[in-house]
Structure formats: C-alpha cells, structure tokens
Protein backbone atom coordinates (compact mmCIF):
# COMPACT_ATOMS: atom_id res chain seq x y z
CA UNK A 1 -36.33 -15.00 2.10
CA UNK A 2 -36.89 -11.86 -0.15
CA UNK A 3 -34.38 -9.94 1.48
CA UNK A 4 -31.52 -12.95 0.42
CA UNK A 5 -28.96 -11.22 -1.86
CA UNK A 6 -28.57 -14.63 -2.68
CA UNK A 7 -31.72 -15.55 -4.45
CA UNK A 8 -33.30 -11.91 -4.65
CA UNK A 9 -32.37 -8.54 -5.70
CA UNK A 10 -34.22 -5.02 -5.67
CA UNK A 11 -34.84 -2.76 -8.91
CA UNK A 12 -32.54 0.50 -8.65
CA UNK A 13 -35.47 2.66 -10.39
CA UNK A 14 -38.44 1.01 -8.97
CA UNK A 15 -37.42 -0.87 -5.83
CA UNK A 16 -39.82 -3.68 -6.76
CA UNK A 17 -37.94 -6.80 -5.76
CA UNK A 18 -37.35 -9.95 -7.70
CA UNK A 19 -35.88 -13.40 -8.46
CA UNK A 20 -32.06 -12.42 -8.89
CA UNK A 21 -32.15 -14.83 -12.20
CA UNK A 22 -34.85 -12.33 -13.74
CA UNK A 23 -33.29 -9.22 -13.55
CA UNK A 24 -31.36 -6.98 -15.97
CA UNK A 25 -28.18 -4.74 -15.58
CA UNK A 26 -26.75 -1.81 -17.03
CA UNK A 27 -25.15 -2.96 -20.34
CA UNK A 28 -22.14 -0.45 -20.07
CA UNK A 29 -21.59 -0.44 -16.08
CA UNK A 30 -22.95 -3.71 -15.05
CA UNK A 31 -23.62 -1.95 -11.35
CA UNK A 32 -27.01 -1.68 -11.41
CA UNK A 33 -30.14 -3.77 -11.10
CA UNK A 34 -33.47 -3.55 -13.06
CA UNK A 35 -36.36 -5.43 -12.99
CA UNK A 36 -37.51 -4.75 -16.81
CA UNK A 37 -36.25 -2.80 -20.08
CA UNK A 38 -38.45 -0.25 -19.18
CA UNK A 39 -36.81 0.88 -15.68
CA UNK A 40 -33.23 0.47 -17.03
CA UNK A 41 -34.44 3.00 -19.93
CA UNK A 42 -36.13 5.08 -17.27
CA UNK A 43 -33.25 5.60 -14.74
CA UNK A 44 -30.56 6.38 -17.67
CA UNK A 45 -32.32 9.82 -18.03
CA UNK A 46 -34.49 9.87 -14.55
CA UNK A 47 -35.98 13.16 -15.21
CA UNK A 48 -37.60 13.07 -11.42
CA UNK A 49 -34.44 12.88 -10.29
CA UNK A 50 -31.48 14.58 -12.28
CA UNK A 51 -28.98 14.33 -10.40
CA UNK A 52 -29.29 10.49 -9.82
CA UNK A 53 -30.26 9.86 -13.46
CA UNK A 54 -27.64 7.26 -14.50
CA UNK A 55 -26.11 8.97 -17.10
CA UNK A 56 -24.54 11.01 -15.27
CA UNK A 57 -23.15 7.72 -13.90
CA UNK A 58 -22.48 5.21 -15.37
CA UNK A 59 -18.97 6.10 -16.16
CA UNK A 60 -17.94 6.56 -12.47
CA UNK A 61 -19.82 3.24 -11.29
CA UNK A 62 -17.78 1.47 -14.68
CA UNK A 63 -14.97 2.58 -12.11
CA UNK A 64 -16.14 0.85 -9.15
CA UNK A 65 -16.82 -2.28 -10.34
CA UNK A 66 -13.38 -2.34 -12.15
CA UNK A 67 -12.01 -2.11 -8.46
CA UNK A 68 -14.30 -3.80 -6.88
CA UNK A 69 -11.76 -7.14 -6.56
CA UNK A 70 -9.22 -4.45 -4.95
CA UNK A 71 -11.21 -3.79 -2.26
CA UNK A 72 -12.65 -7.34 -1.41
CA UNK A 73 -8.92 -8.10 -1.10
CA UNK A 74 -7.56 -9.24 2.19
CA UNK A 75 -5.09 -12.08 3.69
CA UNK A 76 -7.97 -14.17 5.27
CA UNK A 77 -8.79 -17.46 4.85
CA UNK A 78 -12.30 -16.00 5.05
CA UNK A 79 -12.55 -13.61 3.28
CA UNK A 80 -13.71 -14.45 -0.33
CA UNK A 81 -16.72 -16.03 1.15
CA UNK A 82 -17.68 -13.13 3.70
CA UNK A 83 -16.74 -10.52 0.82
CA UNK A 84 -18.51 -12.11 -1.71
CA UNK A 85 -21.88 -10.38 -3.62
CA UNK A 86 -24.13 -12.61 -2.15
CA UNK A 87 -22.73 -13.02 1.48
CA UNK A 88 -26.42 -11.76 3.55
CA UNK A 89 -27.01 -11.71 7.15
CA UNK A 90 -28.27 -15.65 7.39
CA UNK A 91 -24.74 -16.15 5.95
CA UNK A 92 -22.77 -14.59 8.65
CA UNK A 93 -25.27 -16.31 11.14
CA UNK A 94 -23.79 -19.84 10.01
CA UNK A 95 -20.91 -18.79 10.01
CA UNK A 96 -20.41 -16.89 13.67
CA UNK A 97 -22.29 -20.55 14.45
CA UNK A 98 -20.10 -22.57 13.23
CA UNK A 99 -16.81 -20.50 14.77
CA UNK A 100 -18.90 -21.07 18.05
CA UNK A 101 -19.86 -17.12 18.77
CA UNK A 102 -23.20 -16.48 17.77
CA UNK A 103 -24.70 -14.21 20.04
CA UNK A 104 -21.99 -14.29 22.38
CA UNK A 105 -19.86 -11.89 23.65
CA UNK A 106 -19.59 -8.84 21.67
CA UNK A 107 -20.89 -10.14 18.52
CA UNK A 108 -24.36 -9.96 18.94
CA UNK A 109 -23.51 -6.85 17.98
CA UNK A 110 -23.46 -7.12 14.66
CA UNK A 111 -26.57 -8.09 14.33
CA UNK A 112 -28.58 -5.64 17.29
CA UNK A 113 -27.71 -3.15 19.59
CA UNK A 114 -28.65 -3.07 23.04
CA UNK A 115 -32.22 -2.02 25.22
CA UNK A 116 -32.80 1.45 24.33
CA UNK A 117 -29.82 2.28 22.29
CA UNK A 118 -26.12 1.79 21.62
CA UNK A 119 -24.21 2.05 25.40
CA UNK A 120 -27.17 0.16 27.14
CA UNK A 121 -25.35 -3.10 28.14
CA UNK A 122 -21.95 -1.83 28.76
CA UNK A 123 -21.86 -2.94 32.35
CA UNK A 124 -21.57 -6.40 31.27
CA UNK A 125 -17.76 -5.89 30.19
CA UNK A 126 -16.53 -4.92 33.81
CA UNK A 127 -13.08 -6.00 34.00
CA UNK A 128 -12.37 -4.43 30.51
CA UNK A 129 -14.02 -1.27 31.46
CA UNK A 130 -15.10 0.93 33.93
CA UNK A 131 -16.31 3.98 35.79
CA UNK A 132 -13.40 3.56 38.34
CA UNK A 133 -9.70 4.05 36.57
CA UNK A 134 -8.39 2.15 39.63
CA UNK A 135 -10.34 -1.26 38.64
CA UNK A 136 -8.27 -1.40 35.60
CA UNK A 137 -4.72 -0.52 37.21
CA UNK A 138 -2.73 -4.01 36.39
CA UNK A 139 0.78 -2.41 37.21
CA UNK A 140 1.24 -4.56 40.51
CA UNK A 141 4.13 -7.28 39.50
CA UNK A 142 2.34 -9.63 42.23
CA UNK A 143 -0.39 -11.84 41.54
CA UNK A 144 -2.85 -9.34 40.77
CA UNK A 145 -6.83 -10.61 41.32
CA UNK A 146 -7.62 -7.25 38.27
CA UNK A 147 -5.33 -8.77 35.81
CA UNK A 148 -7.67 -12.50 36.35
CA UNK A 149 -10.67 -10.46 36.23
CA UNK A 150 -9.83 -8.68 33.02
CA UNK A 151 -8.63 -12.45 31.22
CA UNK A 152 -12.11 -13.47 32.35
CA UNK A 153 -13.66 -9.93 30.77
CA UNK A 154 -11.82 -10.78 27.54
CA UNK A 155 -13.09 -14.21 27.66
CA UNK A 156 -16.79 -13.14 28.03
CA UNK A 157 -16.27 -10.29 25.17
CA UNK A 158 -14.55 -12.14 22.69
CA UNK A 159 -16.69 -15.63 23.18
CA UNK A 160 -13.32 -17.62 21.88
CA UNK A 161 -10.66 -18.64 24.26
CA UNK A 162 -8.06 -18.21 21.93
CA UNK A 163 -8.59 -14.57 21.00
CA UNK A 164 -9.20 -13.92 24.50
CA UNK A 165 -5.85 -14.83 25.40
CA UNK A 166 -3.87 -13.53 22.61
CA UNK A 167 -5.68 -10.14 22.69
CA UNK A 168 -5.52 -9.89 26.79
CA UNK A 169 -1.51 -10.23 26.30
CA UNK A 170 0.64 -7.20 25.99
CA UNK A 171 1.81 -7.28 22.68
CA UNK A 172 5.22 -6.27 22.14
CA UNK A 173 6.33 -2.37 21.56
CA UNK A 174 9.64 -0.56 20.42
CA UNK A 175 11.09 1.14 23.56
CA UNK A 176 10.62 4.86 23.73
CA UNK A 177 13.73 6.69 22.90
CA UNK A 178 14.84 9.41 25.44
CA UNK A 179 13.81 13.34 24.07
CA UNK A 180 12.07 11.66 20.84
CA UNK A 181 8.37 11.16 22.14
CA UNK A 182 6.08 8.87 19.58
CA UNK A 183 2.32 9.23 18.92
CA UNK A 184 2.00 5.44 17.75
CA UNK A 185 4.06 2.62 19.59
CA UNK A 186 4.36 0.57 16.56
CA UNK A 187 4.34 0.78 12.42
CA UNK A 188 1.68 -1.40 10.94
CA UNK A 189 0.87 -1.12 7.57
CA UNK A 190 -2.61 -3.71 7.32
CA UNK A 191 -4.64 -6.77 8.58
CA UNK A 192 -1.78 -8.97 8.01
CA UNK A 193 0.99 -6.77 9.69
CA UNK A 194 -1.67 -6.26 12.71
CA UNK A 195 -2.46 -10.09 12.87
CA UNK A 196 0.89 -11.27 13.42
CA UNK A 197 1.89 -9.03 15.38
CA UNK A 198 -0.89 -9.88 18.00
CA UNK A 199 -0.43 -13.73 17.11
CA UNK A 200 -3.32 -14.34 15.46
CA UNK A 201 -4.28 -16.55 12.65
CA UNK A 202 -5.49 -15.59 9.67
CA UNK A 203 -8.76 -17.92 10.43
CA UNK A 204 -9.84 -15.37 13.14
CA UNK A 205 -12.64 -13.59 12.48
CA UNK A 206 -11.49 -10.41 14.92
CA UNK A 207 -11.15 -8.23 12.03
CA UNK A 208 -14.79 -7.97 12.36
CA UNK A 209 -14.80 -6.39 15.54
CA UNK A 210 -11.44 -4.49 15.14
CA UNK A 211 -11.66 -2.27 12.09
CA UNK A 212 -12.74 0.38 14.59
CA UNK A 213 -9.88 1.10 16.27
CA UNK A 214 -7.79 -0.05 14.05
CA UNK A 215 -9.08 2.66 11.58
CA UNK A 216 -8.24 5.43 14.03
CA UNK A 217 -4.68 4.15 14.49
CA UNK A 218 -4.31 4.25 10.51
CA UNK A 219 -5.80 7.66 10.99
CA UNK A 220 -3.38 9.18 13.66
CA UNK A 221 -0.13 6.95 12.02
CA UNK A 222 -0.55 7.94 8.41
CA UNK A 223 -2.94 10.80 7.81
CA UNK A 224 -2.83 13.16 10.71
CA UNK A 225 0.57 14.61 10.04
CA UNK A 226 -0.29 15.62 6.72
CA UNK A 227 -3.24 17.31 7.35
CA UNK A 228 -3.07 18.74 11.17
CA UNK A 229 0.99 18.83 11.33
CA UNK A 230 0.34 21.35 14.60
CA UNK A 231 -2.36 18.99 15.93
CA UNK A 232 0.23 16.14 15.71
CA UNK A 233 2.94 18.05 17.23
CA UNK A 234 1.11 19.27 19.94
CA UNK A 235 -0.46 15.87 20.84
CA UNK A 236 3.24 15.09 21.22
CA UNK A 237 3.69 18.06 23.37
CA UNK A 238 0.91 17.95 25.35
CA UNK A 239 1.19 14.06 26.03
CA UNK A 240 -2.03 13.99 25.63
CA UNK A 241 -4.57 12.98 23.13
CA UNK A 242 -8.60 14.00 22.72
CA UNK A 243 -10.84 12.31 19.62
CA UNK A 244 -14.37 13.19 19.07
CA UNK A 245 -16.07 10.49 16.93
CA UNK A 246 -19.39 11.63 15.88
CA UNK A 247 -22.26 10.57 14.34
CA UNK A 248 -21.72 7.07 16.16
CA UNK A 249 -24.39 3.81 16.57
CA UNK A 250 -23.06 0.40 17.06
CA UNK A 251 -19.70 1.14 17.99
CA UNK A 252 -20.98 2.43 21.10
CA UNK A 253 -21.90 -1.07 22.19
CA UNK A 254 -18.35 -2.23 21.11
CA UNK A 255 -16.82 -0.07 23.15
CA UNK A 256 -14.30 -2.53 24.82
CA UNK A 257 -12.93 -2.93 21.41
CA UNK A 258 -10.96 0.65 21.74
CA UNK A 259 -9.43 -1.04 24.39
CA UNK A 260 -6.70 -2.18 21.34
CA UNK A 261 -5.51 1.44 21.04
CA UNK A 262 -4.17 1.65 24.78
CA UNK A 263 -1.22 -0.89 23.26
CA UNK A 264 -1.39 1.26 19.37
CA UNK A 265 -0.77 4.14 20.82
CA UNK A 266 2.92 4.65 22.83
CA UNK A 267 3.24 5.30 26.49
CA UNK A 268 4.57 8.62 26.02
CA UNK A 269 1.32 9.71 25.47
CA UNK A 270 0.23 10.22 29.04
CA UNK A 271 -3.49 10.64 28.64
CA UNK A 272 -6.15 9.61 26.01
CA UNK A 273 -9.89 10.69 25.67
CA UNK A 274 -12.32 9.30 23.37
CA UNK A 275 -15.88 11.43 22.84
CA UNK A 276 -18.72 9.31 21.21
CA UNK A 277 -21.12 11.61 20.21
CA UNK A 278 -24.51 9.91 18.30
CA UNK A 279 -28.25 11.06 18.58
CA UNK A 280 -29.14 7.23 19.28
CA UNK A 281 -26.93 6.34 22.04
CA UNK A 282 -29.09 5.07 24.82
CA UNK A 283 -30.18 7.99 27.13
CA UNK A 284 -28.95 5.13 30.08
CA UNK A 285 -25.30 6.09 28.68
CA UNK A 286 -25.56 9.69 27.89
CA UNK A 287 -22.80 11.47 29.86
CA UNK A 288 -21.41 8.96 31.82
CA UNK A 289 -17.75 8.08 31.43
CA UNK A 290 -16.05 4.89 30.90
CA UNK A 291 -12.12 4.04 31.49
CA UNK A 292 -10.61 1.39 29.04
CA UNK A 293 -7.18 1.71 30.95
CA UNK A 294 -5.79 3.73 33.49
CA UNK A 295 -4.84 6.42 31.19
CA UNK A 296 -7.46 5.98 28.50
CA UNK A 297 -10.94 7.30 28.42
CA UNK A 298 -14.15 7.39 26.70
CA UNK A 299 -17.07 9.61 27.18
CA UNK A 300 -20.29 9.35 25.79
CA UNK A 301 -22.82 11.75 24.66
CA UNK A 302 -26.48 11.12 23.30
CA UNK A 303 -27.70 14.34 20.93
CA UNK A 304 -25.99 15.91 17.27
CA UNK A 305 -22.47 17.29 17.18
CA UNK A 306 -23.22 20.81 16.80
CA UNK A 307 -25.95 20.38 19.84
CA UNK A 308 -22.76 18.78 21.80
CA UNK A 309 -20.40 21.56 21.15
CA UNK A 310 -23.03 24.20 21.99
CA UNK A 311 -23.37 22.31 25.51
CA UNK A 312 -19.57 21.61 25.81
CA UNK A 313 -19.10 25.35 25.42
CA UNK A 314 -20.95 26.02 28.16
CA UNK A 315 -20.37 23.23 30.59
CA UNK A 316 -16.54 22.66 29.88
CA UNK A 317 -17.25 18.87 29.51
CA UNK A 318 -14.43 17.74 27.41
CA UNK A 319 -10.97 18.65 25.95
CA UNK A 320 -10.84 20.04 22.81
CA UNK A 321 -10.74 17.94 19.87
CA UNK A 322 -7.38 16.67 18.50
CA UNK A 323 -8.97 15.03 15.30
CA UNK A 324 -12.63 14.10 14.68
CA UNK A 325 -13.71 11.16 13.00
CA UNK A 326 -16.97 10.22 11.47
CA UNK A 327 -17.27 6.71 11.44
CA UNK A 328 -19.91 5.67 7.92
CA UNK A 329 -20.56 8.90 7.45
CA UNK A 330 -23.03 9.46 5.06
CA UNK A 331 -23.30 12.84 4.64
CA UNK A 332 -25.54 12.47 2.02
CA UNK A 333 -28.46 10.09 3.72
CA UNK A 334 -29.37 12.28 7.07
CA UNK A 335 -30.45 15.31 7.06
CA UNK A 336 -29.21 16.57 10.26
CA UNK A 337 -25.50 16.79 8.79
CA UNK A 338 -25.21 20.15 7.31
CA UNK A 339 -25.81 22.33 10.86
CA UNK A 340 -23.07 19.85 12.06
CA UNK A 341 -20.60 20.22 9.32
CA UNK A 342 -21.04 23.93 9.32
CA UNK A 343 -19.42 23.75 13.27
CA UNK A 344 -17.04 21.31 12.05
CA UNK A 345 -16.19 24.38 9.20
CA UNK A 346 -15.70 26.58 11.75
CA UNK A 347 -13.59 24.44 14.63
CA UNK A 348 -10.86 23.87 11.87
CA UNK A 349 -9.85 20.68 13.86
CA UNK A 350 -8.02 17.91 11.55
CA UNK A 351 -11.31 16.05 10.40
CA UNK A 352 -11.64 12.34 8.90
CA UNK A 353 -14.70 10.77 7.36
CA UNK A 354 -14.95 7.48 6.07
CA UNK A 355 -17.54 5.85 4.39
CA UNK A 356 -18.24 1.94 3.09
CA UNK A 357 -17.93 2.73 -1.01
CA UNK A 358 -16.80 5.27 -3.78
CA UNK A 359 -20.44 5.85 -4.33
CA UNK A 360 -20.70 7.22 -0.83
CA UNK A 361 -17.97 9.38 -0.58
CA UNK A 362 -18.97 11.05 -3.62
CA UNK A 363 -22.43 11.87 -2.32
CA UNK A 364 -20.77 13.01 0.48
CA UNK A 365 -18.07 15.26 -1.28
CA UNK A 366 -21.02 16.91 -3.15
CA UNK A 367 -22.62 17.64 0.13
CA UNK A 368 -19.80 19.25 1.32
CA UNK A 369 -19.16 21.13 -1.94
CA UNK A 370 -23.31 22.81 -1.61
CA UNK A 371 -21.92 23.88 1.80
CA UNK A 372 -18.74 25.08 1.07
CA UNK A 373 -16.99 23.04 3.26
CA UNK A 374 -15.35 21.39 0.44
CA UNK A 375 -13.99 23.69 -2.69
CA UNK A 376 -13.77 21.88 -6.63
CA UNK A 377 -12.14 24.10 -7.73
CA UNK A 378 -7.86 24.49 -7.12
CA UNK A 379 -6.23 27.43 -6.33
CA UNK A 380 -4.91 26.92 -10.19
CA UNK A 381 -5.95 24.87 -12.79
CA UNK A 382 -9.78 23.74 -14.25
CA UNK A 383 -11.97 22.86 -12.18
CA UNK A 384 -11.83 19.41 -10.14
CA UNK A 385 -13.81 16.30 -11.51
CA UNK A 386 -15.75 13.37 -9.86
CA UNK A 387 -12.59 11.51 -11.05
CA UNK A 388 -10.41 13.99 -9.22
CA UNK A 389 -12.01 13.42 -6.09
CA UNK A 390 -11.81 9.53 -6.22
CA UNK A 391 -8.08 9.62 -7.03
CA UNK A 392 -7.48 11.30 -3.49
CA UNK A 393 -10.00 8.71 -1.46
CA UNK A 394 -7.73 5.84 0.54
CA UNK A 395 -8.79 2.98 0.41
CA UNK A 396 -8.60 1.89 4.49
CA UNK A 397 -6.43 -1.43 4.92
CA UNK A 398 -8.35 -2.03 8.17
CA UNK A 399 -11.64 -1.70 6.16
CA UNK A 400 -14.00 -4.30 7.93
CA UNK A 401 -13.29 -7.85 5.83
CA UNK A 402 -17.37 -7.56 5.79
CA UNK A 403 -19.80 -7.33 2.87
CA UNK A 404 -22.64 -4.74 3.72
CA UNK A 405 -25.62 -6.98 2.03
CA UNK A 406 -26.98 -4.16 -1.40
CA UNK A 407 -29.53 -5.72 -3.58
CA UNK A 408 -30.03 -3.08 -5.84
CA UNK A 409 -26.09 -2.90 -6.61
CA UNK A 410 -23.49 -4.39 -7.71
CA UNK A 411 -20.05 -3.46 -6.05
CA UNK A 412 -18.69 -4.14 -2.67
CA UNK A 413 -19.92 -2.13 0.39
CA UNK A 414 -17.25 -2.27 3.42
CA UNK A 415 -17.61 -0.78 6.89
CA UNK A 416 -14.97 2.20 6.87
CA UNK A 417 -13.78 1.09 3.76
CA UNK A 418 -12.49 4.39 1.93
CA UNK A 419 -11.31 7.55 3.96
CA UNK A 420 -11.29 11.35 3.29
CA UNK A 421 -11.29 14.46 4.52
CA UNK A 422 -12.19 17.85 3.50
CA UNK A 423 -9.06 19.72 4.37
CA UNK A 424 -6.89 17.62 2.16
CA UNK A 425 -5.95 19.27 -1.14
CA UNK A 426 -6.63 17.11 -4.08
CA UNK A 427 -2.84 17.35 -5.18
CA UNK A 428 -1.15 16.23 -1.27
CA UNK A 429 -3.57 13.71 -1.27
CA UNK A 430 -2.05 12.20 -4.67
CA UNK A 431 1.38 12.28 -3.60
CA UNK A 432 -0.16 11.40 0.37
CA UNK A 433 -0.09 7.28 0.17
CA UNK A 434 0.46 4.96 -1.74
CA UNK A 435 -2.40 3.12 0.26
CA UNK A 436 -5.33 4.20 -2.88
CA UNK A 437 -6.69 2.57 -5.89
C-alpha cells in the first residue's frame, strides 16, 4: 500500500515516506516532495550534495512542470487516466484486467521479465520468430500452413483477437519508385498517424507495447539524416541496415514487437540486423540469433557495450553499426556507462539516446560533458546553458502513453519520452523539428 502514488509519496531529501495529504512542496517549483519544513529548507542548499541542492534547480524543474500537460498529451481514449500523477502499477493491473490481457501474451511483460533474464521465454513466440529464416517465409500465394501459424503467434502475443488480426495484416505501403531507393516505406508523423494507418482504434492499448519500434522508425525517418547524412546514404546504398541497441532489459523479452519495423521500413532495403546488447539478458539467450522475417534479424548479446565491441573485434560477430540507440538511458544512474561511452566516442557511429524526462537527459548531458563526449561550449558564442540543452531535446511522439509511477516528484516520467544525441549541435537541433517543446 505504501508504495501507492495514490495515497503515498516519498520525501525528495529524506526518502521517509508518507500520507500524500501530509506532505509539502517546493513553493516556487511545485516538483518536489517533502515530508516537513525542515527537509524542504535542507535540500534548497543540500550542502552533502551540491550539485543536487535544489537551488540550483528549481528554475529548470519550474520548466518541467510547465510542460508537463505537453507531454501527457496523446489521441487516446486512455490516456489521461494511464498518464495521470497517480496512475501506479495496481492501476495498470485493473486495467490490462479489464481489457482482458493481464498476464497474457506479451504483457506480462510489463510487469516481469522472464527466468533468468530478459530473452528467457522467447521460444514461446514461434511463428513470429525464429532461429530458421525459412519458418517465417510467407511469400507462397497458395494456402500457406506459416502464414496460419504466424495469425495464431500474433494471437498468443498480443492476447486480443482484434490486434492480432489487424497487426498480422500487411498494412499498406507506397510503391518503390524505380532508381529512387527509400529507407522508410511510409511517412508517419505520431500515435494517431500510426494507428490509422494499421486500423486501430484509439481504445487499443498497443501503444504500450509499440513505442519500441516505433521510436527507432522516428529515429531512422526524422533524425538520422541530419546527424549521419553518410550513414543514411549508405544504408541506401548498401540495402542494408545494422542497429546496435545497447544497454537493453525488457525489450529483450518483447522482442516480437520489432517485428512492426519489417512493414516501417521499405523493401528496398534488402537486409536488416538488430544487436541487443544488455548485461542482464538471460545467459539462455546470449549469442543466439533470432529472425523476425526473412530479411530481418536480431542478435542478442549478454555483457556491456564496450565488452561487446572488444569481442566483436575479434570474432567478426556482427556488421558494423549503422546507428546505435540507447533505449532509457540513464547515463547518469549506472556506473558502468562512461568505459562504454568512451567506445561510443571513438566509433563516431550516428548515436541516439533517449530517456523518460527532462530531468534525465540533463543528468545525462552532464555526464557526457565530464567525459567530453559532449562539448557546452559552441564553436562561437558564450557558453551553452541547462536551458540550451533542453531547447534541442525532442520530445518522442511515440513516447510510451505510460506513466513511470515517481513518488518523490512531481512531473510526468514516459518510457523513451525525450530523445538526444551527442553529435547534434545545439543550433541544427533548433532549426531540426518542429517535433520539441
């Protein structure tokens, strides 16, 4: 009961938690919770802890909450309720039970991962993936006994008969035009655009599930060419596409949700590869290799990035990256980060974090600013502010329509909810999108 964002909430200075009606906020900010007077006077100049003492704060959290409504905003009929401050874990219980899928299919997942690790139970999607390509050829025009397996597999991932057969249907893709190859087969711009487009309703829940790949297509359709313009073009060249994704957990076990990205991305790209790399994916899964299609694969690799590139170099395991992604990064909470990012420094591959609030990416820009990954300063001008920095984040518009429970603060957290990279410049990220706060 005391972990109910609901009823309860948790002290920002002392972490002693409370009844929500007895605690106390910032006066200016209103973003953070205290339990008296005392720890609200504390944190504003936390001497333990300088850089965290709120005063150096306040100001930038004013901004988040001022947004906050922005990024709680999507087309579902849903969504205010699972968006809302005090949305918890026993609410999305009721309601996955009452939509008829708790614990089914893939959506256990959101509440546990599997046996040992992340890539435990993946077996139990055969007919969506698999170790043999050929099991997933559906290119016959006769009755075809994969294509029934696979509307069965879709069925017993997806728990709901109506997603399964709306997202087991080819959705329908602008023809390729001769000598003008495409990375992407279509142009959507957010939840909405995606949603009718595979004929759903705006009462399915999918988005839950689907902000993973969905972020990577937003990735490759509207960042990638701005950052990695020769990584683009030769993708296009190639035919051929490699991610690495690192740093990954619980995607892992939603693996058959990449699936979407064999219909994102167009036909003329003849071969896809996928690289999970996470230090708690089940050692049952480390190296093995899964097929989502016939031309799309995904690898998976149990250990740290930089440990995985000092293997790859020597066993020749992959393709070079194309673009890595790091999925909630968090650059700031674990430790093992800065080896990685100093390998990431030197590959000089187009590179994508994202991250579930402001607050986040900023710890994370200041990480990469200690390791010089990620300059403050222009190449003219005064040197770059907090505010700077927050003015070039995008805000994702396949963020997960999910509120991460916080009792301690006040503004939305979103899985992949805001987006950066370090080898944007502040001023191409301003003129980048329109897609920002």
């Amino acid at each position: 009961m005391e972990d109910d964002p609901e009823f309860f909430a948790q002290c920002s200075y002392c972490a002693r938690v409370l009844p929500k009606k007895n605690c106390l906020t910032c006066e200016s900010c209103h973003a953070l919770v205290y339990c008296s007077q005392y720890c609200r006077t504390q944190d504003f100049s936390n001497t333990l802890i300088s850089d965290h003492a709120h005063s150096k704060w306040c100001s930038l959290l004013s901004v988040f909450m001022n947004r906050s409504n922005c990024v709680t905003e999507f087309p579902f009929t849903f969504s205010d309720q699972t968006t809302c401050e005090t949305f918890s874990s026993g609410k999305l219980f009721q309601f996955l039970r009452l939509y008829g899928i708790y614990n089914l299919g893939l959506w256990k997942y959101l509440f546990h991962t599997s046996g040992s690790g992340p890539g435990e139970e993946l077996a139990l999607w055969d007919g969506l993936i698999s170790t043999d390509p050929y099991r997933l050829d559906y290119s016959s025009t006769y009755p075809n006994p994969l294509a029934v397996r696979e509307e069965v597999a879709y069925l017993n991932a997806y728990a709901s008969p109506s997603e399964a057969i709306l997202l087991s249907a080819v959705p329908p893709i602008q023809p390729s035009v001769p000598g003008r190859p495409r990375l992407l087969s279509v142009d959507l711009t957010d939840w909405a655009s995606f949603y009718a487009w595979r004929g759903l309703p705006l009462t399915s829940p999918v988005a839950f599930l689907l902000h993973w790949p969905l972020t990577i297509y937003f990735i490759l359709n509207n960042l990638l060419r701005h950052i990695g313009e020769d990584a683009y073009l030769s993708v296009i060249y190639q035919e051929s596409l490699t991610i690495h994704l690192i740093g990954v957990e619980r995607e892992v076990d939603l693996l058959p949700v990449f699936k979407e990205l064999d219909h994102l991305i167009s036909p003329d790209i003849k071969r896809v590869q996928l690289i999970f790399i996470g230090p708690t994916i089940s050692p049952v899964a480390h190296s093995t290799l899964w097929y989502l299609s016939a031309r799309m694969s995904a690898g998976l690799w149990r250990g740290l990035y930089h440990e995985f590139i000092a293997d790859d170099l020597r066993r020749r395991w992959t393709e070079t990256a194309d673009v890595i992604i790091g999925f909630n990064a968090g650059l700031a909470t674990y430790g093992t980060w800065p080896e990685t990012v100093d390998v990431l420094n030197k590959l000089g591959k187009p590179l994508f974090f994202t991250d579930s609030c402001q607050y986040s990416c900023l710890c994370s820009l200041r990480v990469l600013e200690k390791l010089k990954l990620r300059s403050t300063t222009g190449e003219v001008g005064p040197k770059l502010t907090d505010f700077d920095f927050l003015s070039s984040l995008v805000l994702n518009p396949f963020r997960c329509p999910l509120r991460i429970p916080s009792m301690s603060t006040k503004w939305p957290w979103l899985s992949n909810a805001f987006i950066f990279s370090p080898c944007v410049d502040f001023s191409l990220t301003k003129q980048m999108l329109d897609i920002k706060l």
